[in-house]
PDB file of N, CA and C in Angstrom:
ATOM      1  N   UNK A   1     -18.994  11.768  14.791  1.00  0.00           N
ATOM      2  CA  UNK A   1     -19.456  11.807  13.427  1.00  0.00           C
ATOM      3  C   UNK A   1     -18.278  11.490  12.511  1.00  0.00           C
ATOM      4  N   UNK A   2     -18.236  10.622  11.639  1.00  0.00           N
ATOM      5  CA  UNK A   2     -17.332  10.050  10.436  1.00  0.00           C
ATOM      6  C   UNK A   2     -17.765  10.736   8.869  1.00  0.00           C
ATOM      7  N   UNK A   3     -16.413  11.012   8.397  1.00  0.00           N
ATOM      8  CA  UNK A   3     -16.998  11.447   7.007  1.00  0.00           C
ATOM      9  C   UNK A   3     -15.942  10.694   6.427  1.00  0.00           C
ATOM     10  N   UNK A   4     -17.085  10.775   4.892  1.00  0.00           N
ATOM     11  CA  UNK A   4     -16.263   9.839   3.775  1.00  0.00           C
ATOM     12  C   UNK A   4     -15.445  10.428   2.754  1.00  0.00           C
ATOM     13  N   UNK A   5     -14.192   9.643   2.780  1.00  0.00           N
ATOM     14  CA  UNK A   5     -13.165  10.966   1.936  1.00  0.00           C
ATOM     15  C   UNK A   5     -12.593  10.116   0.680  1.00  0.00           C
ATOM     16  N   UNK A   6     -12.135  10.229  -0.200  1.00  0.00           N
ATOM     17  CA  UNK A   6     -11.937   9.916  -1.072  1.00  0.00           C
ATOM     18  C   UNK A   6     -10.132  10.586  -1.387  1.00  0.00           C
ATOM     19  N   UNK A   7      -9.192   9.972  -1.305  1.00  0.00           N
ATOM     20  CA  UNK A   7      -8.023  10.744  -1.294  1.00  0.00           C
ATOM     21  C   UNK A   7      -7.083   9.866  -2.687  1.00  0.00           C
ATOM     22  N   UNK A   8      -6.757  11.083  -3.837  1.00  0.00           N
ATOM     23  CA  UNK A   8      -6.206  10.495  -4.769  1.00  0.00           C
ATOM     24  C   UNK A   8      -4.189  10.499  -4.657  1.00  0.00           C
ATOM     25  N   UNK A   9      -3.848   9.312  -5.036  1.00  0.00           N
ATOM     26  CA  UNK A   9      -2.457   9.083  -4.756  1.00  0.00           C
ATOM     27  C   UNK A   9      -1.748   9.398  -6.406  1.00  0.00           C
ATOM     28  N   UNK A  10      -0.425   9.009  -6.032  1.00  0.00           N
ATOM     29  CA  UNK A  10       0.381   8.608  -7.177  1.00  0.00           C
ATOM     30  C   UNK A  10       0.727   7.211  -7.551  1.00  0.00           C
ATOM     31  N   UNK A  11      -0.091   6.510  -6.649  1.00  0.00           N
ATOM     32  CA  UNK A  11       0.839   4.772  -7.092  1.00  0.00           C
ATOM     33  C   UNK A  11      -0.254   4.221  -8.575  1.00  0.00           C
ATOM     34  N   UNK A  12       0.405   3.626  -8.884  1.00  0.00           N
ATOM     35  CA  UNK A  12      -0.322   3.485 -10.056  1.00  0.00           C
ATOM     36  C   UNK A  12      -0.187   1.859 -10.487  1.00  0.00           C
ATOM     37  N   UNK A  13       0.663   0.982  -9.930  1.00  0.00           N
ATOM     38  CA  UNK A  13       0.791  -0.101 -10.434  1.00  0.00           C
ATOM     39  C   UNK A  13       0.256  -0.802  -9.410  1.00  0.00           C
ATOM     40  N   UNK A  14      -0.786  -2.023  -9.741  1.00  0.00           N
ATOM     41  CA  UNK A  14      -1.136  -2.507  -9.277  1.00  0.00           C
ATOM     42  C   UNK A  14      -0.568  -3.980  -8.478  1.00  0.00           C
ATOM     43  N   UNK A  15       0.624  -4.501  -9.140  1.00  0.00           N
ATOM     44  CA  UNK A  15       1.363  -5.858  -8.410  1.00  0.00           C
ATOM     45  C   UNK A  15       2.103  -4.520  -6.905  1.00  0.00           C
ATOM     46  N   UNK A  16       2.637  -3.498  -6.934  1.00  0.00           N
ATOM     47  CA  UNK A  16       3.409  -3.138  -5.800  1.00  0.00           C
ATOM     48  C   UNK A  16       2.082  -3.007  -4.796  1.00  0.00           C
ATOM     49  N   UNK A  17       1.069  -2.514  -5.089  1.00  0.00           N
ATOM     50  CA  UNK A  17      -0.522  -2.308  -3.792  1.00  0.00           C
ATOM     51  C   UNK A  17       0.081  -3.594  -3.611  1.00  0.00           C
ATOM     52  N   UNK A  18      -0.450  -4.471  -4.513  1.00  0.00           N
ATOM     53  CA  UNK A  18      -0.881  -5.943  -3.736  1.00  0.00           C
ATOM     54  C   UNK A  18       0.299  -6.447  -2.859  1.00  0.00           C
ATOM     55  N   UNK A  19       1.159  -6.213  -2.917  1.00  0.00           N
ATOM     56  CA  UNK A  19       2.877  -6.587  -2.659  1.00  0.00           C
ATOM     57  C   UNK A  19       2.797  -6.039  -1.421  1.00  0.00           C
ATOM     58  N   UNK A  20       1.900  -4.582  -1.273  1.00  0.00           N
ATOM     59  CA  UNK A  20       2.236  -3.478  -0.079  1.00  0.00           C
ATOM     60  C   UNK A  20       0.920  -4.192   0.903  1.00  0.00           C
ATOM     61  N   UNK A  21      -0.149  -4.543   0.375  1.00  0.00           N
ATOM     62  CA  UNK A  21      -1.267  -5.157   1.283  1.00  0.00           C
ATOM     63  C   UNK A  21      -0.678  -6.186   2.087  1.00  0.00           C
ATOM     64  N   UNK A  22      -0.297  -6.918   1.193  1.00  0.00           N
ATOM     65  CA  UNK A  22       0.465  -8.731   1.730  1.00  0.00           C
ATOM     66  C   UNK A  22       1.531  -8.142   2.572  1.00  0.00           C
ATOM     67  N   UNK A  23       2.495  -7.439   2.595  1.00  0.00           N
ATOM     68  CA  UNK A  23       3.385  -6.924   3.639  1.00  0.00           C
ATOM     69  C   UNK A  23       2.701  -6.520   4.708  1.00  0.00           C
ATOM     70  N   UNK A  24       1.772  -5.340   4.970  1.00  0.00           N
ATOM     71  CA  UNK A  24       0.781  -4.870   5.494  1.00  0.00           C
ATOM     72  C   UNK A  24       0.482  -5.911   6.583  1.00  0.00           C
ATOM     73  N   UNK A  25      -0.417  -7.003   5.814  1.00  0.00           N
ATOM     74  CA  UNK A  25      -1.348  -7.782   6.383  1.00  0.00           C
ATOM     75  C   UNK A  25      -0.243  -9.018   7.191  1.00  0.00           C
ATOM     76  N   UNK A  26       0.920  -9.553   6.801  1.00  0.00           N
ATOM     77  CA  UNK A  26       2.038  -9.627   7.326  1.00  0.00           C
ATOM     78  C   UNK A  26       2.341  -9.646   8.596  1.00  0.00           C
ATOM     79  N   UNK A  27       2.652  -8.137   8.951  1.00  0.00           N
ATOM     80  CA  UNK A  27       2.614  -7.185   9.646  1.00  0.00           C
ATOM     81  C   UNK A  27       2.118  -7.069  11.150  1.00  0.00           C
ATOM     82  N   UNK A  28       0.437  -7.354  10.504  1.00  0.00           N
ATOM     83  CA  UNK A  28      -0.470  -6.961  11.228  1.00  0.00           C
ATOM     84  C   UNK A  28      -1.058  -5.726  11.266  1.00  0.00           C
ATOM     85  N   UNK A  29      -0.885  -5.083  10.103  1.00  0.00           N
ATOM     86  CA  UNK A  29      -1.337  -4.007  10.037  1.00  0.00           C
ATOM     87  C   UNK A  29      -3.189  -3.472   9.515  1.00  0.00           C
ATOM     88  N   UNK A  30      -3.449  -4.257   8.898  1.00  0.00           N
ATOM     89  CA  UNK A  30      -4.504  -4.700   8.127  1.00  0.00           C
ATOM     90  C   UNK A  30      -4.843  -6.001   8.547  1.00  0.00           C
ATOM     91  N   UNK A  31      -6.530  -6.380   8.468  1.00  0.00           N
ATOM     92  CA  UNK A  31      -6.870  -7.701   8.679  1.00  0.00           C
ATOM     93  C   UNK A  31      -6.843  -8.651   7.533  1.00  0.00           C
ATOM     94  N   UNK A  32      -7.582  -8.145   6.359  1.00  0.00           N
ATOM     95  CA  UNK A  32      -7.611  -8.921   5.400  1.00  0.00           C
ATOM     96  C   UNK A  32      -7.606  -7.866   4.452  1.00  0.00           C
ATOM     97  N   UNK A  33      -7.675  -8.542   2.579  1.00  0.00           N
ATOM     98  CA  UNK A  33      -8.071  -7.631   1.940  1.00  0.00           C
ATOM     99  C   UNK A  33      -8.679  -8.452   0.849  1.00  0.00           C
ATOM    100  N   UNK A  34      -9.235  -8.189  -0.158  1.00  0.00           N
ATOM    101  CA  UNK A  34      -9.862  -8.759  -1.539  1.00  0.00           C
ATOM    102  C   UNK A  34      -9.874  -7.990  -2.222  1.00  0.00           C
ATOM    103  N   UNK A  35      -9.170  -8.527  -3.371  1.00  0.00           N
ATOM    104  CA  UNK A  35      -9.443  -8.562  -4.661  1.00  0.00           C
ATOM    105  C   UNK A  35     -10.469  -8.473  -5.686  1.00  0.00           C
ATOM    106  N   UNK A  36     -10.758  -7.457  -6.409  1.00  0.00           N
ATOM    107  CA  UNK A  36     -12.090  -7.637  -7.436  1.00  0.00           C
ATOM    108  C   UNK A  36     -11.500  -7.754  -8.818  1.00  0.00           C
ATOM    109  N   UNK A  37     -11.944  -9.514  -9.225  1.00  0.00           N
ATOM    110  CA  UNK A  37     -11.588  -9.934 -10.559  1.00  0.00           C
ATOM    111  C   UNK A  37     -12.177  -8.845 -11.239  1.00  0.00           C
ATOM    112  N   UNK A  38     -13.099  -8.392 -11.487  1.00  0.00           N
ATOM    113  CA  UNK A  38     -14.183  -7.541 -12.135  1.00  0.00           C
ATOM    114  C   UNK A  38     -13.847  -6.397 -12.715  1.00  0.00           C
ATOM    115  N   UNK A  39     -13.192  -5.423 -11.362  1.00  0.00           N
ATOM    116  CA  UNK A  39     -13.270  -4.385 -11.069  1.00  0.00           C
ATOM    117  C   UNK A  39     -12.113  -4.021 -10.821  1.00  0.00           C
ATOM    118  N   UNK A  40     -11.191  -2.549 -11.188  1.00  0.00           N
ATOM    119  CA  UNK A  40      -9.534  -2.436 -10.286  1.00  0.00           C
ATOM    120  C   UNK A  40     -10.185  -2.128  -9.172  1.00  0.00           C
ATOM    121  N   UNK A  41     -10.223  -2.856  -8.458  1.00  0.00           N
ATOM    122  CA  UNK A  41     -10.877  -2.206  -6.975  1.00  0.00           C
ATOM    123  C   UNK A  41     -10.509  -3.642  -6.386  1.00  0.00           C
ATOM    124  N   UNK A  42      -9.882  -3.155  -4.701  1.00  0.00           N
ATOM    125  CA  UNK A  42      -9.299  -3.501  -3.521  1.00  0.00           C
ATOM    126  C   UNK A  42     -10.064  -3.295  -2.200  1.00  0.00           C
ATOM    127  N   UNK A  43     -10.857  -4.472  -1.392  1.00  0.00           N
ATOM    128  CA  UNK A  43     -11.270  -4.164  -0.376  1.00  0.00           C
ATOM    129  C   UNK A  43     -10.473  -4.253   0.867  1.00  0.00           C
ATOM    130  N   UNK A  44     -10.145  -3.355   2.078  1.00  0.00           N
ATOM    131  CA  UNK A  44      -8.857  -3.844   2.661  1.00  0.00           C
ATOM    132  C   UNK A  44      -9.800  -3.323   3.940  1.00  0.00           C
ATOM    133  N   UNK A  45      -9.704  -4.690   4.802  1.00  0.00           N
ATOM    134  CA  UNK A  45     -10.064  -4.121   6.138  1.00  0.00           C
ATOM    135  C   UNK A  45      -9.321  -4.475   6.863  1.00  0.00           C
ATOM    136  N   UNK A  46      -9.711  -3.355   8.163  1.00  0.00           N
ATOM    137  CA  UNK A  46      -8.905  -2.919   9.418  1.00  0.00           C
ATOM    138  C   UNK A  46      -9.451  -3.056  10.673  1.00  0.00           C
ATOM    139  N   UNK A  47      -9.495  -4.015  10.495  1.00  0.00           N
ATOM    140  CA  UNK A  47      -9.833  -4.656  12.610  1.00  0.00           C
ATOM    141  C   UNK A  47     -11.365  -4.103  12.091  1.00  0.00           C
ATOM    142  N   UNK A  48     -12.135  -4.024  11.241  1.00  0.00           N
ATOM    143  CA  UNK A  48     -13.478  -3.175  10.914  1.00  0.00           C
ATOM    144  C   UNK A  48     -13.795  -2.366  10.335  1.00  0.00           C
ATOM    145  N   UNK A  49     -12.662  -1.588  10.119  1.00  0.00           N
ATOM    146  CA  UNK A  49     -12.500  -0.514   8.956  1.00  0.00           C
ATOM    147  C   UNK A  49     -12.863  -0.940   7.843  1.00  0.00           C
ATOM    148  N   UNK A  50     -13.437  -0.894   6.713  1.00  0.00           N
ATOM    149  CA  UNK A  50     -13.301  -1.207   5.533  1.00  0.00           C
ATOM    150  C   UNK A  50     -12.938   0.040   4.919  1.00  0.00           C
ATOM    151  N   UNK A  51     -11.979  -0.081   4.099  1.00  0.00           N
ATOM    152  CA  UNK A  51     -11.339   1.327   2.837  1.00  0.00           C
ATOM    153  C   UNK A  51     -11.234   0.568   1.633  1.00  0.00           C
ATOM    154  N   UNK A  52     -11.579   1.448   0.467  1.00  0.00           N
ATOM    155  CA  UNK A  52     -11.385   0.574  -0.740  1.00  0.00           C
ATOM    156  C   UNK A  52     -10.029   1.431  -1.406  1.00  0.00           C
ATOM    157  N   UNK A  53      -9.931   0.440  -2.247  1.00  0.00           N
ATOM    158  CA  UNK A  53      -8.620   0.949  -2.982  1.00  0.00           C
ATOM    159  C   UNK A  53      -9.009   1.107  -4.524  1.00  0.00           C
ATOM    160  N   UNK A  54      -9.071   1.782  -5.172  1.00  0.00           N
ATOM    161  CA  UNK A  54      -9.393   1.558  -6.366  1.00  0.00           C
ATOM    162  C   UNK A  54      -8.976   2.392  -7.723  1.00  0.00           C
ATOM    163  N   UNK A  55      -9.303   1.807  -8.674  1.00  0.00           N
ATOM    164  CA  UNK A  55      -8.839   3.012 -10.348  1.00  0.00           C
ATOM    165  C   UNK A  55      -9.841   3.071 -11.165  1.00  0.00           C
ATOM    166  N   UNK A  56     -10.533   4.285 -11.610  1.00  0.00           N
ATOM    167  CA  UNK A  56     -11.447   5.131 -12.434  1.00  0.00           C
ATOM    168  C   UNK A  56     -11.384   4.564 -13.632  1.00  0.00           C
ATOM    169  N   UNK A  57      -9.935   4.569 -14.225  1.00  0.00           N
ATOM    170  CA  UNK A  57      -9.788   4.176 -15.689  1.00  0.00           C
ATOM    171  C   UNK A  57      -8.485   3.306 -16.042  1.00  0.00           C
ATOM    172  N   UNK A  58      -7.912   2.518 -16.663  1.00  0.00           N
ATOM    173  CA  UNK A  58      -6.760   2.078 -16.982  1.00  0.00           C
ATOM    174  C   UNK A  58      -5.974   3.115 -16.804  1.00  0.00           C
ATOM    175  N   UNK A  59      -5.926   4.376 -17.279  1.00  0.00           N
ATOM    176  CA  UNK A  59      -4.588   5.020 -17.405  1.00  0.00           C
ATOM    177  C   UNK A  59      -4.715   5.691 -15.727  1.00  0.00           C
ATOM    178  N   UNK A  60      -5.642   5.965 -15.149  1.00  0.00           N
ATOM    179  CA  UNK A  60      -5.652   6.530 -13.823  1.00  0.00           C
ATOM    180  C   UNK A  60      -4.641   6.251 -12.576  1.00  0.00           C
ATOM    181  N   UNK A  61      -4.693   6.749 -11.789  1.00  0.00           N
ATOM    182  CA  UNK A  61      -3.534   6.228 -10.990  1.00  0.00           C
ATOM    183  C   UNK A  61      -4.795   5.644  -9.577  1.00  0.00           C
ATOM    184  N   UNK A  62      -4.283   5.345  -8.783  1.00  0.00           N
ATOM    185  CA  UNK A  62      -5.317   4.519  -7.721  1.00  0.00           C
ATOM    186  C   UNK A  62      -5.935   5.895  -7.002  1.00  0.00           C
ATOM    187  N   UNK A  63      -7.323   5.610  -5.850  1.00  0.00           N
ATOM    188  CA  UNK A  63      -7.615   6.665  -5.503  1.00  0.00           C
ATOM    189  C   UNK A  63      -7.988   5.154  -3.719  1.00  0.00           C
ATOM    190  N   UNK A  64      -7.579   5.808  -2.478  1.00  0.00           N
ATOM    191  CA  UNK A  64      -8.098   5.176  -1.090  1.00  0.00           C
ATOM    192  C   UNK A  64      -9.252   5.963  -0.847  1.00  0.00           C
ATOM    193  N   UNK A  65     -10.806   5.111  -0.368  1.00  0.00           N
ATOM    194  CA  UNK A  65     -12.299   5.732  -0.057  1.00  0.00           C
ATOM    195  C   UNK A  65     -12.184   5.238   0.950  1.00  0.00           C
ATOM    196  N   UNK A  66     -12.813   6.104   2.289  1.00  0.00           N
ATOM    197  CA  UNK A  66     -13.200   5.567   3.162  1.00  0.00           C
ATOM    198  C   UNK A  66     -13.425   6.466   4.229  1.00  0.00           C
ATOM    199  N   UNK A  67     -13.944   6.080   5.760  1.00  0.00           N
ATOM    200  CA  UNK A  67     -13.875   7.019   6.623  1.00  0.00           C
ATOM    201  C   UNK A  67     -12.363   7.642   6.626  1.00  0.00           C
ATOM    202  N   UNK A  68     -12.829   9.274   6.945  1.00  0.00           N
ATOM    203  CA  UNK A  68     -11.557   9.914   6.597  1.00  0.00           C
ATOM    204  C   UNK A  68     -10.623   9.188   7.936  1.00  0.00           C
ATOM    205  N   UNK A  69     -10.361   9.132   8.991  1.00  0.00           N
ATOM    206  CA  UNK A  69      -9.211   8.645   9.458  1.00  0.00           C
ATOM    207  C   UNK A  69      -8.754   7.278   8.933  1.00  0.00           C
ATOM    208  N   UNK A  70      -9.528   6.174   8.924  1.00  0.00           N
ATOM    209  CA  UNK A  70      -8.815   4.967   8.562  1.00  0.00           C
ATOM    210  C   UNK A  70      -7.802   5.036   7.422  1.00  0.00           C
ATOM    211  N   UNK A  71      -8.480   5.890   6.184  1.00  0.00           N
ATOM    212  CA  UNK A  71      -8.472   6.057   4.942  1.00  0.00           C
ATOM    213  C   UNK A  71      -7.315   6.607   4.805  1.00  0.00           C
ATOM    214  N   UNK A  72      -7.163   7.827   5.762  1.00  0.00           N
ATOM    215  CA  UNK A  72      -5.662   9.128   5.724  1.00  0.00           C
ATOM    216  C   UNK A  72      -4.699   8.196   6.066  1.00  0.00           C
ATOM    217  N   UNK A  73      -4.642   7.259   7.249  1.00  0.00           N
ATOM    218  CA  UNK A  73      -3.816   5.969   8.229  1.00  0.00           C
ATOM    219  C   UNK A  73      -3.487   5.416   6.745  1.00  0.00           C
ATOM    220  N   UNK A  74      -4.316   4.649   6.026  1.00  0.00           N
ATOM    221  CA  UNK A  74      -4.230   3.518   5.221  1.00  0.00           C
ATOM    222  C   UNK A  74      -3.102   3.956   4.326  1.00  0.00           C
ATOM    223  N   UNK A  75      -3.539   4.923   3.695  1.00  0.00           N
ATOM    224  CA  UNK A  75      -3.010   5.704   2.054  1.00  0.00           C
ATOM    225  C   UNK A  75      -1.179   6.358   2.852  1.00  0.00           C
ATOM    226  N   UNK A  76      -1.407   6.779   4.117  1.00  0.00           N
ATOM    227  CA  UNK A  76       0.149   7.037   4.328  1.00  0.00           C
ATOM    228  C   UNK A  76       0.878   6.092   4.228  1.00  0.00           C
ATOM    229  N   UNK A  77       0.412   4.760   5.366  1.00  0.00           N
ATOM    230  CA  UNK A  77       1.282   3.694   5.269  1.00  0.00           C
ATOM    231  C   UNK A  77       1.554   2.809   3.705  1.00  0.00           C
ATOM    232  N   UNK A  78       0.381   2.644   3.178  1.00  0.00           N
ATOM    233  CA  UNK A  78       0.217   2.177   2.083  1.00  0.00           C
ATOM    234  C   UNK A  78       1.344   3.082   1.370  1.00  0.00           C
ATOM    235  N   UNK A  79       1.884   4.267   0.907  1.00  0.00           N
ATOM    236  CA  UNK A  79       2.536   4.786   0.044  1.00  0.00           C
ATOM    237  C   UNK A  79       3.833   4.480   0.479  1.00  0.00           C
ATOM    238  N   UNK A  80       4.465   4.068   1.952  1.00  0.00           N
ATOM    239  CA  UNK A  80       5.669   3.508   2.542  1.00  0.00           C
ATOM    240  C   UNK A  80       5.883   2.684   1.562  1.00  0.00           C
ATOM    241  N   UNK A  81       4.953   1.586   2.189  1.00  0.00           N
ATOM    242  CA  UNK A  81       5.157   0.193   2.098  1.00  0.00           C
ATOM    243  C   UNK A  81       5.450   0.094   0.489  1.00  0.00           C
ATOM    244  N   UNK A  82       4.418   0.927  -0.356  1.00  0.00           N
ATOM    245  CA  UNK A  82       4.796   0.769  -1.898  1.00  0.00           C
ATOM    246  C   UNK A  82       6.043   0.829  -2.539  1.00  0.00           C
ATOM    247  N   UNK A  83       6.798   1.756  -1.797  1.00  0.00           N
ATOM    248  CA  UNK A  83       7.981   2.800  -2.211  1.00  0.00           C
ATOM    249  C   UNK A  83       9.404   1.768  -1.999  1.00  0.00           C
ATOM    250  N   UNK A  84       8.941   0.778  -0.978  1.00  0.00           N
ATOM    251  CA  UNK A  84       9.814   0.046  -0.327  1.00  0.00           C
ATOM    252  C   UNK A  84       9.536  -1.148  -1.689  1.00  0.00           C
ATOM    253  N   UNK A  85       8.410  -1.829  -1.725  1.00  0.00           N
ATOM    254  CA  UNK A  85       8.526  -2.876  -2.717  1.00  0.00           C
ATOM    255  C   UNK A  85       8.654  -2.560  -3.726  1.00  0.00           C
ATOM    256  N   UNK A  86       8.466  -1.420  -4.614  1.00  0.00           N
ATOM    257  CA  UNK A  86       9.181  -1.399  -5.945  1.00  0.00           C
ATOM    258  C   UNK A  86      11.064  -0.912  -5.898  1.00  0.00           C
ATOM    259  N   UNK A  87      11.087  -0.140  -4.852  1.00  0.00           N
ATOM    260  CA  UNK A  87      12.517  -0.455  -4.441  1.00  0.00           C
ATOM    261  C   UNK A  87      13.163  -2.198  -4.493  1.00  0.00           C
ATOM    262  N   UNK A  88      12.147  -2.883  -3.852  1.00  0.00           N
ATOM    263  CA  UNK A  88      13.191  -4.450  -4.044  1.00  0.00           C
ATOM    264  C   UNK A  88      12.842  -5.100  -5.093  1.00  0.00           C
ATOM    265  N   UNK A  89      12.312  -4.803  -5.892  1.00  0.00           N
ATOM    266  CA  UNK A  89      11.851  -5.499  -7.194  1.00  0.00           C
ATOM    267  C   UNK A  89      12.494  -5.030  -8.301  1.00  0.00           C
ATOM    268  N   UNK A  90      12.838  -3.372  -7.976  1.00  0.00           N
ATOM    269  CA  UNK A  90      13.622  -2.602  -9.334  1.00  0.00           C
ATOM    270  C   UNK A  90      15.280  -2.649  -8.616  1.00  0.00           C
ATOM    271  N   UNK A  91      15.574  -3.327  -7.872  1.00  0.00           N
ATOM    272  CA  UNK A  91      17.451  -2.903  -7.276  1.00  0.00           C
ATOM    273  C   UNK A  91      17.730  -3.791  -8.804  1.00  0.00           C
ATOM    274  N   UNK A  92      19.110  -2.937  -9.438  1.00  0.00           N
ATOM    275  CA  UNK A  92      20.365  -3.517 -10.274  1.00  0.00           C
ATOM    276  C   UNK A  92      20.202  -5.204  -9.542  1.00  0.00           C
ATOM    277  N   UNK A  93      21.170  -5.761 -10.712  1.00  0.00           N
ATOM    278  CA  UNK A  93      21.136  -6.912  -9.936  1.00  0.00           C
ATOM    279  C   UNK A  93      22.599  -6.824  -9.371  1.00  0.00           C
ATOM    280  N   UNK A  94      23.594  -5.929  -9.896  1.00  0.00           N
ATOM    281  CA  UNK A  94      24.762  -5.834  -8.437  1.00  0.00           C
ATOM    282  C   UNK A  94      24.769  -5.839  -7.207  1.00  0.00           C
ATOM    283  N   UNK A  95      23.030  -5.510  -6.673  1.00  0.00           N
ATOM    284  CA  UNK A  95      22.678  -5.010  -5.697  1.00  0.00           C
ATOM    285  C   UNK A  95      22.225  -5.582  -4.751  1.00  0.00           C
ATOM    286  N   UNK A  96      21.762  -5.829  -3.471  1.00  0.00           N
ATOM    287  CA  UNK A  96      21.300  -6.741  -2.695  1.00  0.00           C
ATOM    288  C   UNK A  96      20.880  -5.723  -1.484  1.00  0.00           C
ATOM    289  N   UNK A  97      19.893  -6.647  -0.901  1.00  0.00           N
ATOM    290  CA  UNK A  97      19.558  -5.763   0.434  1.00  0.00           C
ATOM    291  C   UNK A  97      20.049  -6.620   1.439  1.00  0.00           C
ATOM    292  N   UNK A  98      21.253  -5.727   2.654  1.00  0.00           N
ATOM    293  CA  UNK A  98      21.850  -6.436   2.982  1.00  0.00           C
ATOM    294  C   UNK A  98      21.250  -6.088   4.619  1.00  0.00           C
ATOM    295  N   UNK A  99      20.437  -4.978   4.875  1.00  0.00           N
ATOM    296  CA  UNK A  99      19.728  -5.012   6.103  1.00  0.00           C
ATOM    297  C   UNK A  99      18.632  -4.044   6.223  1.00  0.00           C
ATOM    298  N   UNK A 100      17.677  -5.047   6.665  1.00  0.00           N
ATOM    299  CA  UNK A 100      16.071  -3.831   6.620  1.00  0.00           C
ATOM    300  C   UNK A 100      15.952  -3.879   7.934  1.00  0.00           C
ATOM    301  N   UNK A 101      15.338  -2.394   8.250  1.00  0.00           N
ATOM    302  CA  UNK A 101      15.008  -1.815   9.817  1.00  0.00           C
ATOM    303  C   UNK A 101      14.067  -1.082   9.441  1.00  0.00           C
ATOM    304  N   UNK A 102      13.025  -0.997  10.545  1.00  0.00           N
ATOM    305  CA  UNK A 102      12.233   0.298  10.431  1.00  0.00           C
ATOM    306  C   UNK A 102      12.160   0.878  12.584  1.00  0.00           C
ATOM    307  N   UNK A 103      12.417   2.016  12.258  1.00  0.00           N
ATOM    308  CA  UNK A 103      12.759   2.774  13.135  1.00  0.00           C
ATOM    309  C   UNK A 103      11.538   3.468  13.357  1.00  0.00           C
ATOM    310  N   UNK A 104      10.160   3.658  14.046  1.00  0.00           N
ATOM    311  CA  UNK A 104       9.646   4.948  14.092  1.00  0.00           C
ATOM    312  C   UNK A 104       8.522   5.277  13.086  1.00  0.00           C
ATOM    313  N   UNK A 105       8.364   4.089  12.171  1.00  0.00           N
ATOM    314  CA  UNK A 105       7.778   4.087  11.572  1.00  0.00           C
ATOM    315  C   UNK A 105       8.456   4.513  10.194  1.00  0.00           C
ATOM    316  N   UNK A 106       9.779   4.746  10.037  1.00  0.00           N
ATOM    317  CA  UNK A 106      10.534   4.860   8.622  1.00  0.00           C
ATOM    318  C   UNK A 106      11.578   3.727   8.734  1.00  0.00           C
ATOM    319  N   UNK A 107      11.547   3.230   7.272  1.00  0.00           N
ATOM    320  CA  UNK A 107      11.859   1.822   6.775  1.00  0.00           C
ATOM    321  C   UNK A 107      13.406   2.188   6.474  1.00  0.00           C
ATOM    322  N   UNK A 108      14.361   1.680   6.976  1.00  0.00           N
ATOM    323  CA  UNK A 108      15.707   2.066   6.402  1.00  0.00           C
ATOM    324  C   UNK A 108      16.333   0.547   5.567  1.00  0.00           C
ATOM    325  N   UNK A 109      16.611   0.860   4.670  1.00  0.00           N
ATOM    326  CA  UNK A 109      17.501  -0.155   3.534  1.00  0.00           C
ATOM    327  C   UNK A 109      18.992   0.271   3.650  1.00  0.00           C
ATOM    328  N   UNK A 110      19.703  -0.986   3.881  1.00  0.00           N
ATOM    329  CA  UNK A 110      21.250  -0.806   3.684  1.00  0.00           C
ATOM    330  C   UNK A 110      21.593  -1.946   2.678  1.00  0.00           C
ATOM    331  N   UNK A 111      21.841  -1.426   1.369  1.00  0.00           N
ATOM    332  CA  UNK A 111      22.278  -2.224   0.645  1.00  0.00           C
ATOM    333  C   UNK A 111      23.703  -2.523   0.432  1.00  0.00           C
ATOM    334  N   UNK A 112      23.781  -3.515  -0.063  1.00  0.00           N
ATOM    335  CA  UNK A 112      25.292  -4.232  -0.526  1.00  0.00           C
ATOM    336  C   UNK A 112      25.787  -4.117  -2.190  1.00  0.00           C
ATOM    337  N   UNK A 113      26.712  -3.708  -2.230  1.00  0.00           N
ATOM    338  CA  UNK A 113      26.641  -4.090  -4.298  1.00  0.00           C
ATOM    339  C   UNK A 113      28.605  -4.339  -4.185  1.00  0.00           C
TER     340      UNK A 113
END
């Protein structure tokens, strides 16, 4: 039996999701995902999974729906992957990334400045 969970995050900007999907999907972590011109809402599937990604209101922060395991899977990795791309988008510009690893499932950055 599957239940549907609805789990609210802190990410709130929408170019780092999309940044974190495209890494994701990359990866191989995710199969595909879409975009709703319409709607802040993100369809992201998983070998079959479908989870949506989505925001209530402009000022809201995002909320992941879906069967609760895919959904719990999605929203952990998804908050990595986020943390990592606004990390390379906000470094000083003294700064450089001079070697990425992920170990275990944690992403290590060694930067240069």
């Amino acid at each position: 039996m599957s239940f549907y969970c609805v789990i609210k995050t802190e990410l709130s900007k929408k170019k780092y999701i999309i940044a974190a999907l495209a890494e994701m999907q990359r990866r191989g972590e995710i199969t595909n995902y879409e975009i709703s011109k319409r709607k802040e809402q993100i369809k992201v599937d998983r070998d079959g999974e479908v989870v949506t990604v989505s925001r209530g209101s402009e000022n809201s922060n995002f909320e992941v729906a879906g069967i609760s395991r895919p959904a719990r899977e999605l929203t952990d990795r998804l908050k990595q992957i986020y943390a990592y791309e606004s990390i390379k988008d906000n470094l000083p510009l003294d700064f450089e990334i001079a070697k990425e690893t992920e170990e275990a499932g944690e992403i290590v950055i060694l930067l240069k400045g």
